[in-house]
Each structure stands twice: as structure tokens, then as C-alpha cells.
PDB file of N, CA and C in Angstrom:
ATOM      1  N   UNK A   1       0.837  -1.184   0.000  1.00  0.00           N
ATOM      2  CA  UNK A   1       0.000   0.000   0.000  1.00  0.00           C
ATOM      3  C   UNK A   1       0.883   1.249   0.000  1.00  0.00           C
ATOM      4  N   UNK A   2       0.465   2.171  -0.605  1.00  0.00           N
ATOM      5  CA  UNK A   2       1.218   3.407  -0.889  1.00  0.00           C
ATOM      6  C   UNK A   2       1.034   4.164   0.413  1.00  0.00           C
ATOM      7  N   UNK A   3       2.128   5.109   0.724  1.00  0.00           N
ATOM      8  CA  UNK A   3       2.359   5.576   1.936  1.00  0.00           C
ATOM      9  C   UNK A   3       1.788   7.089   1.688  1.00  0.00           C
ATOM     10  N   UNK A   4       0.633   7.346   2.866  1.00  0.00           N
ATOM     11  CA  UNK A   4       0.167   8.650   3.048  1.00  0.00           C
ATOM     12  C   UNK A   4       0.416  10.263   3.141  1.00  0.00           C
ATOM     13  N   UNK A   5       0.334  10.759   2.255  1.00  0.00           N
ATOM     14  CA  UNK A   5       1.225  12.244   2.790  1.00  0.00           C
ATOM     15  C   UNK A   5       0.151  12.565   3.414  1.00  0.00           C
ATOM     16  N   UNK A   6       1.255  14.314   4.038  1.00  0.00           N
ATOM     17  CA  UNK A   6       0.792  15.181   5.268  1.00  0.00           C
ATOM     18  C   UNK A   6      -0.936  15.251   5.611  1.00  0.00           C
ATOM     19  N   UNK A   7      -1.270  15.376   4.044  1.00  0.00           N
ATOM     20  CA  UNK A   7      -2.719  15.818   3.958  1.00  0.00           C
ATOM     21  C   UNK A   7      -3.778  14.498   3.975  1.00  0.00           C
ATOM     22  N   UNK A   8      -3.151  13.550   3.623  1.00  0.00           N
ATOM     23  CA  UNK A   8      -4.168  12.567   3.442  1.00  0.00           C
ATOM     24  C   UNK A   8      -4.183  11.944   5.087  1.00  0.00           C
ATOM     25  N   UNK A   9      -3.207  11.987   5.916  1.00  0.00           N
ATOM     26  CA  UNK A   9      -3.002  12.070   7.045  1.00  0.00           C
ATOM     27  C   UNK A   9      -4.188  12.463   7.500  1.00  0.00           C
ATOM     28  N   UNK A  10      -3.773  14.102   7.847  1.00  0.00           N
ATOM     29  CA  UNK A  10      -4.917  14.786   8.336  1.00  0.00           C
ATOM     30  C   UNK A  10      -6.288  14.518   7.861  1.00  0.00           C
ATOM     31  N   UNK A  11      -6.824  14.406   6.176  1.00  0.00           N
ATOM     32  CA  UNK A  11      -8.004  13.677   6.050  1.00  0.00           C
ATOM     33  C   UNK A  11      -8.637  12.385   7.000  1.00  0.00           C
ATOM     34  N   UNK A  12      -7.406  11.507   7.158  1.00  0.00           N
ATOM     35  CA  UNK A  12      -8.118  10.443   7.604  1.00  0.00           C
ATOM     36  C   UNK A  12      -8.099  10.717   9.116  1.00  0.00           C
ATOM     37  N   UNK A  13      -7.386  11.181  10.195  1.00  0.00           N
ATOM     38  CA  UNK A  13      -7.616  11.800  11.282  1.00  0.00           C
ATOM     39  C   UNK A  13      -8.781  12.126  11.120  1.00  0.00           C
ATOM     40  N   UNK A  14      -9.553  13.408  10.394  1.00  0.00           N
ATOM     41  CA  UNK A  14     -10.703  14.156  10.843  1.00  0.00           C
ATOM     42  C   UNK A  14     -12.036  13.330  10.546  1.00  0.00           C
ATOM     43  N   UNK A  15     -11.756  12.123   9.577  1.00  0.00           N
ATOM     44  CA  UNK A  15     -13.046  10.863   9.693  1.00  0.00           C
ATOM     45  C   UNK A  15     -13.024  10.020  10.583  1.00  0.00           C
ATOM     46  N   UNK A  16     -12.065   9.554  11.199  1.00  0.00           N
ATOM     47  CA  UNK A  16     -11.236   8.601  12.243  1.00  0.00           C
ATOM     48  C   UNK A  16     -12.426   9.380  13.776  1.00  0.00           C
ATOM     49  N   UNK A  17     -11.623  10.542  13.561  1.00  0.00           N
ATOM     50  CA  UNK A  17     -12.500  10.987  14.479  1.00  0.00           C
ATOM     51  C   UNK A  17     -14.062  11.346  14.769  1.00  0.00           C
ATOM     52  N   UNK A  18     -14.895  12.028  13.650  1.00  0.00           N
ATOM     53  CA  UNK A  18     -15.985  11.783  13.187  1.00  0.00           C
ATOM     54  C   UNK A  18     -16.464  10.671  13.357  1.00  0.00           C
ATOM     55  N   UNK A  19     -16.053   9.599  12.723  1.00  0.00           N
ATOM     56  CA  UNK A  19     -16.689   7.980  12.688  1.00  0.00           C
ATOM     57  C   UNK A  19     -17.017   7.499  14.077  1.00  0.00           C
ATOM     58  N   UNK A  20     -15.800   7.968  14.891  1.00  0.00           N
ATOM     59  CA  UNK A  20     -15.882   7.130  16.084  1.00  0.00           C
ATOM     60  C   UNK A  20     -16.942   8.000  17.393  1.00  0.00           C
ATOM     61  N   UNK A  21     -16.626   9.228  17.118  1.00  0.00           N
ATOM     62  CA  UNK A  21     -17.920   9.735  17.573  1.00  0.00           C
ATOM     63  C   UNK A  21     -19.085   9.301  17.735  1.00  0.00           C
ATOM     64  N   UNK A  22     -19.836   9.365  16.141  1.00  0.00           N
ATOM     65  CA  UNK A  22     -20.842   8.868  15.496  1.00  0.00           C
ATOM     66  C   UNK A  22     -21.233   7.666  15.928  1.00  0.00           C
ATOM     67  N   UNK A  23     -19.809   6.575  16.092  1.00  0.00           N
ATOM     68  CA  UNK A  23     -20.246   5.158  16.232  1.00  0.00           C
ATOM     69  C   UNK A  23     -20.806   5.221  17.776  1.00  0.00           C
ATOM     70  N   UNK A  24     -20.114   5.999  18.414  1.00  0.00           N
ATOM     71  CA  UNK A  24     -20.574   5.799  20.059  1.00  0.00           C
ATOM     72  C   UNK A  24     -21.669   6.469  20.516  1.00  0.00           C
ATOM     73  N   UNK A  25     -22.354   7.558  19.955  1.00  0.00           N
ATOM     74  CA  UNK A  25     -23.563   7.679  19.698  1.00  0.00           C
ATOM     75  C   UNK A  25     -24.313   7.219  19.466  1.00  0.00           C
ATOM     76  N   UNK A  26     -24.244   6.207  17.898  1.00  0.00           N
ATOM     77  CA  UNK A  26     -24.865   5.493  17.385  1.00  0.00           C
ATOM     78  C   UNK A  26     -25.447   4.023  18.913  1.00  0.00           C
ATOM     79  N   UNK A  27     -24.522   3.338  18.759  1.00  0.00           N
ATOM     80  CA  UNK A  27     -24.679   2.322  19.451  1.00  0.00           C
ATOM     81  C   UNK A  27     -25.343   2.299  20.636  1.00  0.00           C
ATOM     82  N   UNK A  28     -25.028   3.429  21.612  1.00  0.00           N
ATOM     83  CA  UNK A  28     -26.213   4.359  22.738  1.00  0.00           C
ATOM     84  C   UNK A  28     -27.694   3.992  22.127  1.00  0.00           C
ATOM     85  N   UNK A  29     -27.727   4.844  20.839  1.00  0.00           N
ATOM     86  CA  UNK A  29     -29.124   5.357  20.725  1.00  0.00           C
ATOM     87  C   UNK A  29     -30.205   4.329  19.591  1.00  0.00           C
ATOM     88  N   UNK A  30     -29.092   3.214  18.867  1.00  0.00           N
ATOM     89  CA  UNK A  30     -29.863   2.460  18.159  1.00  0.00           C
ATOM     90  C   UNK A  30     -29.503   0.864  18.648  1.00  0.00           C
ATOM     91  N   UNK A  31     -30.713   0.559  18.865  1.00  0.00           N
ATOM     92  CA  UNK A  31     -30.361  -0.722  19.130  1.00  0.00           C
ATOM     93  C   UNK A  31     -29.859  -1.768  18.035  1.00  0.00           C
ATOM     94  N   UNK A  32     -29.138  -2.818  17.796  1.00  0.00           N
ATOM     95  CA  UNK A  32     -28.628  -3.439  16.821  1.00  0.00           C
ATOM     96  C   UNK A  32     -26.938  -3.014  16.194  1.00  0.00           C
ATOM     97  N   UNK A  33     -27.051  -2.084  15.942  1.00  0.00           N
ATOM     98  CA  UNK A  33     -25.870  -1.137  15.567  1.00  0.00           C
ATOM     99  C   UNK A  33     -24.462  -2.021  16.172  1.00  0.00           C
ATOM    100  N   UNK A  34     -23.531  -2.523  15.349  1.00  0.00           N
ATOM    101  CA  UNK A  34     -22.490  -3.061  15.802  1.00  0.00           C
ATOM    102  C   UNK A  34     -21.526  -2.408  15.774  1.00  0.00           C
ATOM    103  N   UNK A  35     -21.108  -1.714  14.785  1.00  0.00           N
ATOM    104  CA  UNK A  35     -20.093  -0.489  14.088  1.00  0.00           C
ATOM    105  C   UNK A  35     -20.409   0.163  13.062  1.00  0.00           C
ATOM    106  N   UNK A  36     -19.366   1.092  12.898  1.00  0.00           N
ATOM    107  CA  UNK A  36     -19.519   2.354  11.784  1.00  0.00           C
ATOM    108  C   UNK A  36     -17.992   1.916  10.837  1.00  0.00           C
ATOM    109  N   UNK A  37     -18.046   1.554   9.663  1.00  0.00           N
ATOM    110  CA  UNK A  37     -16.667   1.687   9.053  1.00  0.00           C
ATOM    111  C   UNK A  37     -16.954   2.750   8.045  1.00  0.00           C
ATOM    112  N   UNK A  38     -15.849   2.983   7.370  1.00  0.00           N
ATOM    113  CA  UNK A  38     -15.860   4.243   6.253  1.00  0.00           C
ATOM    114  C   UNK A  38     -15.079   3.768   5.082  1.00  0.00           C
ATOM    115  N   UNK A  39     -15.384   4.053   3.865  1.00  0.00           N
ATOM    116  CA  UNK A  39     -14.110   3.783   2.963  1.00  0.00           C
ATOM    117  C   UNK A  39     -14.384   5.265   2.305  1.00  0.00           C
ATOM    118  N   UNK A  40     -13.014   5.729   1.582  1.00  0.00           N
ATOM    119  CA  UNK A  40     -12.715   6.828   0.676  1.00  0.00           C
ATOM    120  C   UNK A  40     -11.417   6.932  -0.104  1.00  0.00           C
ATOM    121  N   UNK A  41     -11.906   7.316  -0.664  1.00  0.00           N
ATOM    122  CA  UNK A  41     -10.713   7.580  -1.960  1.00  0.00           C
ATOM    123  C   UNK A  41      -9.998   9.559  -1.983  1.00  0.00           C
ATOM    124  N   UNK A  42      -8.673   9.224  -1.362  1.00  0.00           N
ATOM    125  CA  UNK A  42      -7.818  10.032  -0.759  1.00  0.00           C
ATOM    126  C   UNK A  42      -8.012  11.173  -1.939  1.00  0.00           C
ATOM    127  N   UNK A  43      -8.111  10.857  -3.162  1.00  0.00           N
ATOM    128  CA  UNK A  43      -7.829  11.893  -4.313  1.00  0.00           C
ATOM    129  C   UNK A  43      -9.388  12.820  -4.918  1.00  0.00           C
ATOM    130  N   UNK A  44     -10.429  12.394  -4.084  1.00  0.00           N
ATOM    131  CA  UNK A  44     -11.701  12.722  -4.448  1.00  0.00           C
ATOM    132  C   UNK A  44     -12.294  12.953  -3.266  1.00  0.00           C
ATOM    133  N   UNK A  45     -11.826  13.206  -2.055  1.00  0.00           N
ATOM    134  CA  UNK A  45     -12.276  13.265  -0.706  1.00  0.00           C
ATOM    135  C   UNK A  45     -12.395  14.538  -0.769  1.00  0.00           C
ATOM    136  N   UNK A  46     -13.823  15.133  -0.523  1.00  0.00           N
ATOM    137  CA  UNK A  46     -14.844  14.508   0.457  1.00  0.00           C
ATOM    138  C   UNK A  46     -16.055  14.019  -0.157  1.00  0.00           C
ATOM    139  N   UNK A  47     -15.811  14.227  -1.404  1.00  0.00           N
ATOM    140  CA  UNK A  47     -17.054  13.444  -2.179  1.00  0.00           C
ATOM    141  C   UNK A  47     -17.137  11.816  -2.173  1.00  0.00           C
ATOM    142  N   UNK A  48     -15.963  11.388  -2.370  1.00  0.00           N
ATOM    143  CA  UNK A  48     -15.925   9.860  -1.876  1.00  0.00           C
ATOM    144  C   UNK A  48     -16.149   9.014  -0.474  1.00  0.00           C
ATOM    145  N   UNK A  49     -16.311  10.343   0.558  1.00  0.00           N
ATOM    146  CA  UNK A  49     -16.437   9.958   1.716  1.00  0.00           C
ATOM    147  C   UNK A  49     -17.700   8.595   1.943  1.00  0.00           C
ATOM    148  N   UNK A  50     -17.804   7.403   2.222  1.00  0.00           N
ATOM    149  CA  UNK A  50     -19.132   6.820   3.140  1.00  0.00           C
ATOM    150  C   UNK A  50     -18.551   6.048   4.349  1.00  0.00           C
ATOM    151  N   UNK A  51     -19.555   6.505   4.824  1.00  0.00           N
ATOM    152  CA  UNK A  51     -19.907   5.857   6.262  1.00  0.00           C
ATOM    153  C   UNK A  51     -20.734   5.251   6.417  1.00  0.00           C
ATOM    154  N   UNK A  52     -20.630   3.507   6.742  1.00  0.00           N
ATOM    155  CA  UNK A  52     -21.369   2.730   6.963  1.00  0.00           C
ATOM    156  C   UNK A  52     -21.899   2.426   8.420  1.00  0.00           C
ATOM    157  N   UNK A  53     -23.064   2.327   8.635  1.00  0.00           N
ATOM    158  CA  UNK A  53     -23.552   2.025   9.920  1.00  0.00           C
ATOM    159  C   UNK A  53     -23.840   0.077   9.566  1.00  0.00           C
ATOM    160  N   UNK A  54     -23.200  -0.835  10.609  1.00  0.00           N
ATOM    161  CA  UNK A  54     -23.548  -2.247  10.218  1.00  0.00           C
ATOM    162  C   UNK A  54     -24.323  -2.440  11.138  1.00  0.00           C
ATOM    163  N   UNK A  55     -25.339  -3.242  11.122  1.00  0.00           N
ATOM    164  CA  UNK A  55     -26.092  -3.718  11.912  1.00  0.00           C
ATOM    165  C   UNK A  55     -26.097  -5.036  12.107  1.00  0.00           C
ATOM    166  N   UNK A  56     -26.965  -5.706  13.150  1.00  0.00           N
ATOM    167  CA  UNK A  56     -26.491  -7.372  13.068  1.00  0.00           C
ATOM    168  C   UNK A  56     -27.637  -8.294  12.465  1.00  0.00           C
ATOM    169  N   UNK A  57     -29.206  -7.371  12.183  1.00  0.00           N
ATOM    170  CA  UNK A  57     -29.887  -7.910  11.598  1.00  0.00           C
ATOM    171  C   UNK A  57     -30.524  -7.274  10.506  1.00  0.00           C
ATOM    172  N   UNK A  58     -31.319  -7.726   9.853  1.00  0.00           N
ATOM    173  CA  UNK A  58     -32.443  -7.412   8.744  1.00  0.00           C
ATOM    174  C   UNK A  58     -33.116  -5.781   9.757  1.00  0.00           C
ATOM    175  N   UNK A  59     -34.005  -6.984  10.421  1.00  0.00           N
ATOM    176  CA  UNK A  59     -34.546  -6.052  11.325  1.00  0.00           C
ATOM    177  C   UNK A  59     -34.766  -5.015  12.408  1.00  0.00           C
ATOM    178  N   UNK A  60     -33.533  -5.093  12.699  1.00  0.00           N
ATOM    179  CA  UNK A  60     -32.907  -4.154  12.778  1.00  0.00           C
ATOM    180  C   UNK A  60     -32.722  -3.033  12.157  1.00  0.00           C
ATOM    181  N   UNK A  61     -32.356  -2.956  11.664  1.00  0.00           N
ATOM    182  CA  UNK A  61     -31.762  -2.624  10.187  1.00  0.00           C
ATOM    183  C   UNK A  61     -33.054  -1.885  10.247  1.00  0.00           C
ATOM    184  N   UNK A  62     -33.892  -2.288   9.410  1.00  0.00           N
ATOM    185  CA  UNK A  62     -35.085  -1.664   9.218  1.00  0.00           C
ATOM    186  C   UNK A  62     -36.023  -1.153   9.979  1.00  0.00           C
ATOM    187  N   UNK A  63     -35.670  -1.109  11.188  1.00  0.00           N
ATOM    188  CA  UNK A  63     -36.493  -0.281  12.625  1.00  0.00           C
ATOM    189  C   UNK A  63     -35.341   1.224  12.890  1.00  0.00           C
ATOM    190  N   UNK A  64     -34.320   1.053  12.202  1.00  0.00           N
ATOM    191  CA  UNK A  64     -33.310   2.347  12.347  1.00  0.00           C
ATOM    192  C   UNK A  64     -33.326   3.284  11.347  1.00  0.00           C
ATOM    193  N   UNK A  65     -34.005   2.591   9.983  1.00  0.00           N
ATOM    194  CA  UNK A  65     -33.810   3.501   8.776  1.00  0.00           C
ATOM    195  C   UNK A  65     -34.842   4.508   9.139  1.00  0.00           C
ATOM    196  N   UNK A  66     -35.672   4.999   9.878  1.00  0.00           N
ATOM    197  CA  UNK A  66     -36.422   6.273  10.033  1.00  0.00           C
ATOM    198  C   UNK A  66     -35.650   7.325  10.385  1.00  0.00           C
ATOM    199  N   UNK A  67     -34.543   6.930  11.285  1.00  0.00           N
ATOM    200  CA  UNK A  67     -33.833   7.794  11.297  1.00  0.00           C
ATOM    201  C   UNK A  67     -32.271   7.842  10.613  1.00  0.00           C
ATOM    202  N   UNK A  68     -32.253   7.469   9.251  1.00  0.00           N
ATOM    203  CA  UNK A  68     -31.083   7.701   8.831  1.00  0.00           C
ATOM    204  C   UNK A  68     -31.351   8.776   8.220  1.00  0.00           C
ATOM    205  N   UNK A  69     -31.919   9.932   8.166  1.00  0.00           N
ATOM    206  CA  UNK A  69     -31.473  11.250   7.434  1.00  0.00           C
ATOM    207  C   UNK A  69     -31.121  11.692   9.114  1.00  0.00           C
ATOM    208  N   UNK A  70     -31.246  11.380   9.914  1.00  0.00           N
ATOM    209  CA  UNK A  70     -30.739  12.157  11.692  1.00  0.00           C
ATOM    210  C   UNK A  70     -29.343  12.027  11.119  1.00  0.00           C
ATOM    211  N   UNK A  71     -29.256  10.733  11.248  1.00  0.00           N
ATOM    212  CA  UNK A  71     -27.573  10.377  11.389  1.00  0.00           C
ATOM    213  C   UNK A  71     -26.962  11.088   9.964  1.00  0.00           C
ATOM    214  N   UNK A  72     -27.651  11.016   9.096  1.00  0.00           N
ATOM    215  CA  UNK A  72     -26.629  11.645   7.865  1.00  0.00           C
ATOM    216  C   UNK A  72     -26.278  13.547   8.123  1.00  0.00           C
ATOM    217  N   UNK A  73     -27.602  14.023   8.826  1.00  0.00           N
ATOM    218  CA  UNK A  73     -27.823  15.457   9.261  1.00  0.00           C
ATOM    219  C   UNK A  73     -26.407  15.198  10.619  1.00  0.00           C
ATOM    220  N   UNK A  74     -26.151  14.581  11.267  1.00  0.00           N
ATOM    221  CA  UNK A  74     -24.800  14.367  12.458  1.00  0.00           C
ATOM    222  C   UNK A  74     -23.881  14.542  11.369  1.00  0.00           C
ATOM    223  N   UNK A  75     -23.820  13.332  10.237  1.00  0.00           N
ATOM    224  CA  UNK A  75     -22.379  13.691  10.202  1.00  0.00           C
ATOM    225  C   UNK A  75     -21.914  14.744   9.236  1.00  0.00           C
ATOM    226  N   UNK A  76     -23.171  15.424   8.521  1.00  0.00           N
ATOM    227  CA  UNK A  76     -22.641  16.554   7.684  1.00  0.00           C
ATOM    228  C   UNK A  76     -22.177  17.926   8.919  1.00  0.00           C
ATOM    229  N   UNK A  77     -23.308  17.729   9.893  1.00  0.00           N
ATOM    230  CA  UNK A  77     -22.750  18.847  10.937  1.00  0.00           C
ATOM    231  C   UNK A  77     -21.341  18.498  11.337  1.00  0.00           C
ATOM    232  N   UNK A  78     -21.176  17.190  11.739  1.00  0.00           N
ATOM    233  CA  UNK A  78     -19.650  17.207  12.518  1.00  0.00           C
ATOM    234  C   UNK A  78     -18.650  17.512  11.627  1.00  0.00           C
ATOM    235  N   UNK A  79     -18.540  17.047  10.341  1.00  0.00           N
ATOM    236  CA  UNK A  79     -17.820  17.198   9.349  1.00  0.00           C
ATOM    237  C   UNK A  79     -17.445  18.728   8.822  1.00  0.00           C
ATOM    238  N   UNK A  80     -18.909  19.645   9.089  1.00  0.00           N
ATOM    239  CA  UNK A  80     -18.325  21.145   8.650  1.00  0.00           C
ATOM    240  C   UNK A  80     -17.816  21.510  10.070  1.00  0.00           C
ATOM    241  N   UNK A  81     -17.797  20.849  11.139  1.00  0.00           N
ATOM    242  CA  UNK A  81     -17.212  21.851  12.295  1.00  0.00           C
ATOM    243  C   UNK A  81     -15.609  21.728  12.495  1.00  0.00           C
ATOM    244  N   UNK A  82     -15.237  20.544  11.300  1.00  0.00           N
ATOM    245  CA  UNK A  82     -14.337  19.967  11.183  1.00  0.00           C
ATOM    246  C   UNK A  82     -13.112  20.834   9.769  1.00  0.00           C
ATOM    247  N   UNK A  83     -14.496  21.689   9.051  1.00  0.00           N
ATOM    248  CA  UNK A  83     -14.041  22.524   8.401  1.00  0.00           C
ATOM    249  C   UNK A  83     -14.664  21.628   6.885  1.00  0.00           C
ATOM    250  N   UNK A  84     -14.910  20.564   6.898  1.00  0.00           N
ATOM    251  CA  UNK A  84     -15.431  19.693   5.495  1.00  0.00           C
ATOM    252  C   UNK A  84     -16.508  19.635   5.173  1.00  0.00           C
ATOM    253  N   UNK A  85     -16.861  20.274   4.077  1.00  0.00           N
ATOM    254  CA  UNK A  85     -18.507  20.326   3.686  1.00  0.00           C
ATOM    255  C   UNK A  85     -18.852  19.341   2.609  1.00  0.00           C
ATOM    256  N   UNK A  86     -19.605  18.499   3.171  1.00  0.00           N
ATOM    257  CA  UNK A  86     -20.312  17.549   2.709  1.00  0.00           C
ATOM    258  C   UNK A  86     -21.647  18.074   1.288  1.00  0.00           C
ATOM    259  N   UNK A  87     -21.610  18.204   0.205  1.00  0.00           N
ATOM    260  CA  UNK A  87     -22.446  18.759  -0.770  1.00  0.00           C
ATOM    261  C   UNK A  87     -23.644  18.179  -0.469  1.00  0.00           C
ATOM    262  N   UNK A  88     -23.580  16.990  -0.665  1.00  0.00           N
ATOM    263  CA  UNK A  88     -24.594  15.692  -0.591  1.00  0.00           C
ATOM    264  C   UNK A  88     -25.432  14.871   0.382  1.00  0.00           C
ATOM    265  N   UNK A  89     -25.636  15.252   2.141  1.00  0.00           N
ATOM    266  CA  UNK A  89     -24.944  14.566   2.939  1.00  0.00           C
ATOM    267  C   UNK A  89     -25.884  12.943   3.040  1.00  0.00           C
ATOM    268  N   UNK A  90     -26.779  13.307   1.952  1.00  0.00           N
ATOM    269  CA  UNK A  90     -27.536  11.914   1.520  1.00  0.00           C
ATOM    270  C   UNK A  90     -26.681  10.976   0.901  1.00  0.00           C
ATOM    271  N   UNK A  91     -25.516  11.073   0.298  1.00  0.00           N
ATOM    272  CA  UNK A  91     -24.308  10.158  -0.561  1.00  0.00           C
ATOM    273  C   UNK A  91     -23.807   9.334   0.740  1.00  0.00           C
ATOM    274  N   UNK A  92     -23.011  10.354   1.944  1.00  0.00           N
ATOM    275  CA  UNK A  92     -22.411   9.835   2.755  1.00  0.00           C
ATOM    276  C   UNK A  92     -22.057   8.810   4.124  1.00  0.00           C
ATOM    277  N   UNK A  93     -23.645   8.507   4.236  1.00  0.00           N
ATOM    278  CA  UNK A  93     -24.178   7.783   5.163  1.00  0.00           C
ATOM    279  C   UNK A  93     -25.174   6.718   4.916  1.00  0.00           C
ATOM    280  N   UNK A  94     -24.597   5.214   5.328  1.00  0.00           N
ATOM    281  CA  UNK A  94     -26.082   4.126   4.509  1.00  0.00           C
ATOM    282  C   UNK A  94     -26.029   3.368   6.016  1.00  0.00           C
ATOM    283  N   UNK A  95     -27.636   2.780   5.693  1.00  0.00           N
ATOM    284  CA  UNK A  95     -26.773   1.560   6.894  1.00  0.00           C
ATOM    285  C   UNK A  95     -26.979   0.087   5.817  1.00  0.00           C
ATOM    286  N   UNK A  96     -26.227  -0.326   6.633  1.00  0.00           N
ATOM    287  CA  UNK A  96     -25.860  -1.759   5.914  1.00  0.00           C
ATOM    288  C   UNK A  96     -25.514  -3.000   6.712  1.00  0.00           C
ATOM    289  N   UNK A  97     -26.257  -4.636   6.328  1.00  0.00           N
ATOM    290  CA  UNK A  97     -25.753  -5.685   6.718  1.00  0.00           C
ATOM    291  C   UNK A  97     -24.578  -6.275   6.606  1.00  0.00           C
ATOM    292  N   UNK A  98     -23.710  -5.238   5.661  1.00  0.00           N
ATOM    293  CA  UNK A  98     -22.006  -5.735   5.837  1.00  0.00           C
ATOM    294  C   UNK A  98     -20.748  -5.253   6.003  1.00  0.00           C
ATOM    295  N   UNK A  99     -19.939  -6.096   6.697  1.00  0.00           N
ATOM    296  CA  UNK A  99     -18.862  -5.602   7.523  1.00  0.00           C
ATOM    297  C   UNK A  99     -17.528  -5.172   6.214  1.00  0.00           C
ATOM    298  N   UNK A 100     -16.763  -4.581   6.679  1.00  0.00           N
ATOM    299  CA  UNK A 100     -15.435  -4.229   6.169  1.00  0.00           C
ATOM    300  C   UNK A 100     -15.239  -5.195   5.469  1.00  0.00           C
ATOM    301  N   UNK A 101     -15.131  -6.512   5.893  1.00  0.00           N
ATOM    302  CA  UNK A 101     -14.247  -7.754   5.183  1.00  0.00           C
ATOM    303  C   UNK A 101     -15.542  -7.926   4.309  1.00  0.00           C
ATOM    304  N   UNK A 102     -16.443  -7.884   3.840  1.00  0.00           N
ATOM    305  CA  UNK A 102     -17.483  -8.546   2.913  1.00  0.00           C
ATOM    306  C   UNK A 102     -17.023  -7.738   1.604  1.00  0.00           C
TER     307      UNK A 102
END
């Protein structure tokens, strides 16, 4: 894997931090919720930004989606206080039945 400069650094710091926020919030306030991972592409960030919320069931899953514009409205706020404005903040946030490794 190619080695990170200064800036992509600091990019992934200010989601690192965001995410994990989010996740410990998350998990408080939704039941099911196992973790939050993120993937992005260093050269198109912050448009490539997502954040996945995993859950451990179907149903789950689907008793939380009422409030996924809350959570997408969290992380566009945390993200501009962070100085990163999210255009989209409907792109950046899903929830989903699968983990990192899937």
C-alpha cells in the first residue's frame, strides 16, 4: 500500500474521528448497531467519503432507517465543524448488513 502524505493524514484523522464519535452515539441510541466503518478515496475526498452504519440484523436494520437522514444530518454537521462540507450529505451515510471484510 502506498504511503500517506501530510494531507491525506490529516483527512483520515478528521473521519477517524468523526466515525468514532458517530459510532458511540450510534450504538447508545440504536439498538442493533455493531459499528460504523468508512471507505474513501484520498484523491476525491470529500465526495468519496461513506460511512457505513452495520447492523447485526435485517430487522434491525429496518427499525433504524427512520432515522437515517438524523444520522446523515450528524455527520454533515460534525464534518463542517471539522471545516469539510459535505455537498450531498444523503451520498455519505447508509446503513448496511455488511462488515469491512465482505
Amino acid at each position: 500500500m502506498k504511503k500517506l502524505s501530510a494531507v491525506q493524514k490529516k483527512q483520515q484523522a478528521v473521519v477517524l474521528e468523526v466515525a468514532d464519535t458517530l459510532e458511540e452515539q450510534a450504538r447508545a441510541e440504536i439498538p442493533g448497531m455493531l459499528q460504523c466503518w468508512f471507505s474513501m478515496e484520498y484523491h476525491l475526498f470529500p465526495s468519496s467519503l461513506l460511512l457505513r452504519f452495520q447492523f447485526d440484523s435485517e430487522e434491525m436494520m429496518l427499525k433504524a432507517k427512520p432515522d437515517l437522514l438524523k444520522w446523515q444530518k450528524l455527520l454533515s454537521a460534525a464534518m463542517m465543524k471539522k471545516g469539510v462540507v459535505l455537498k450531498n450529505m444523503r451520498l455519505h451515510l447508509v446503513f448496511t448488513l455488511e462488515g469491512p471484510e465482505d
